[in-house]
Protein backbone atom coordinates (compact mmCIF):
# COMPACT_ATOMS: atom_id res chain seq x y z
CA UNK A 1 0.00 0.00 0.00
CA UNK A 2 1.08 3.02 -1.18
CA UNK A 3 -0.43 5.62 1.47
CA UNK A 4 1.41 8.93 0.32
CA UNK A 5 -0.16 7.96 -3.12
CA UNK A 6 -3.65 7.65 -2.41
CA UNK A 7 -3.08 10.88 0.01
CA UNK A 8 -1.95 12.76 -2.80
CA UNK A 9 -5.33 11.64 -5.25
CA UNK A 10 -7.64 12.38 -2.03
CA UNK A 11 -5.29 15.91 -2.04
CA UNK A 12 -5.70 16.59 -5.95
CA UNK A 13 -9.36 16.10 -6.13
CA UNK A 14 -9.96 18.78 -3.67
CA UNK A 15 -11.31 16.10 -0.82
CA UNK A 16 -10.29 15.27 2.65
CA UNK A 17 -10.04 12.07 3.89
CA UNK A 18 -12.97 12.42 5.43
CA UNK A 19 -14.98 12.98 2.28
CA UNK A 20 -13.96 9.47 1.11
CA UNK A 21 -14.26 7.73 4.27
CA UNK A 22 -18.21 9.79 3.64
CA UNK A 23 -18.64 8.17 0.28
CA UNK A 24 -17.13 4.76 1.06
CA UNK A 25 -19.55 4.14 4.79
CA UNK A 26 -16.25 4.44 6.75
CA UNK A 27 -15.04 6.11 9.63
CA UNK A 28 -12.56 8.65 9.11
CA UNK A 29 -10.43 6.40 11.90
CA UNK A 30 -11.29 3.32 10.24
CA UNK A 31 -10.13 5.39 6.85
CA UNK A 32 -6.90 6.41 8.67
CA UNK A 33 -6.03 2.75 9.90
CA UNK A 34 -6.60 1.11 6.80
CA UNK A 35 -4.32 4.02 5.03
CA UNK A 36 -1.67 3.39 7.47
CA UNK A 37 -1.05 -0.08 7.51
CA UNK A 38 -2.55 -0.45 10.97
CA UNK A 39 -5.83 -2.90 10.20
CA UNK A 40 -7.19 -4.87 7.82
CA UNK A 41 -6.38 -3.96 3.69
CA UNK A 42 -9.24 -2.19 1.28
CA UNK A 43 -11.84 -4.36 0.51
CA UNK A 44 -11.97 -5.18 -3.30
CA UNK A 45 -14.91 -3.04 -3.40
CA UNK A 46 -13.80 -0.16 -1.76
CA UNK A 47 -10.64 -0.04 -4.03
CA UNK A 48 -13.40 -0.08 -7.22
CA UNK A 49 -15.37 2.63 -5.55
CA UNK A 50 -11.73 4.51 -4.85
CA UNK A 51 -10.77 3.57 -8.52
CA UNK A 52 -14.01 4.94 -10.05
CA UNK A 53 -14.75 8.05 -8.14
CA UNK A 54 -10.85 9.35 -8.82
CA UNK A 55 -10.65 7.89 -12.25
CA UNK A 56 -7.80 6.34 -11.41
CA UNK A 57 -6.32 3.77 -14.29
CA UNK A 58 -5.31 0.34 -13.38
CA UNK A 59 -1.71 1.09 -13.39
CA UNK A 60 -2.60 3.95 -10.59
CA UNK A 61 -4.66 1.34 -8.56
CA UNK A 62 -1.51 -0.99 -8.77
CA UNK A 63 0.41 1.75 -7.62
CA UNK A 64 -1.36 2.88 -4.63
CA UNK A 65 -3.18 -0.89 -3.66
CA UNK A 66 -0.34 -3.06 -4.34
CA UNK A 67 2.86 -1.44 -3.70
CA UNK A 68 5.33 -3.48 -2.08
């Protein structure tokens, strides 16, 4: 997981993590932990949701989902 990455889309778009944690039924906390490494990884559907409502292309979901 690449968490600068996805900060930096969140950033660009003009949203706050709280305005995704809004639009995918999370806490912002919740939002926070699973940015940070510190519980469980995106669900596949909340990666698609991410994916579609920054337009992000697969490499870009690779980038920020999958990063070593």
């Amino acid at each position: 997981m690449n968490s600068n990455l996805l900060k930096a889309v969140i950033k660009k778009h003009g949203e706050t993590q709280a305005d995704l944690a809004e639009a995918l039924g999370l806490s912002l906390s919740n939002l926070n932990d699973k940015i940070n490494g510190k519980s469980a990884s995106f669900r596949q559907s909340e990666i698609i949701a991410i994916k579609e409502r920054y337009k992000l292309t697969a490499k870009e979901v690779d980038e920020i989902f999958f990063a070593e």
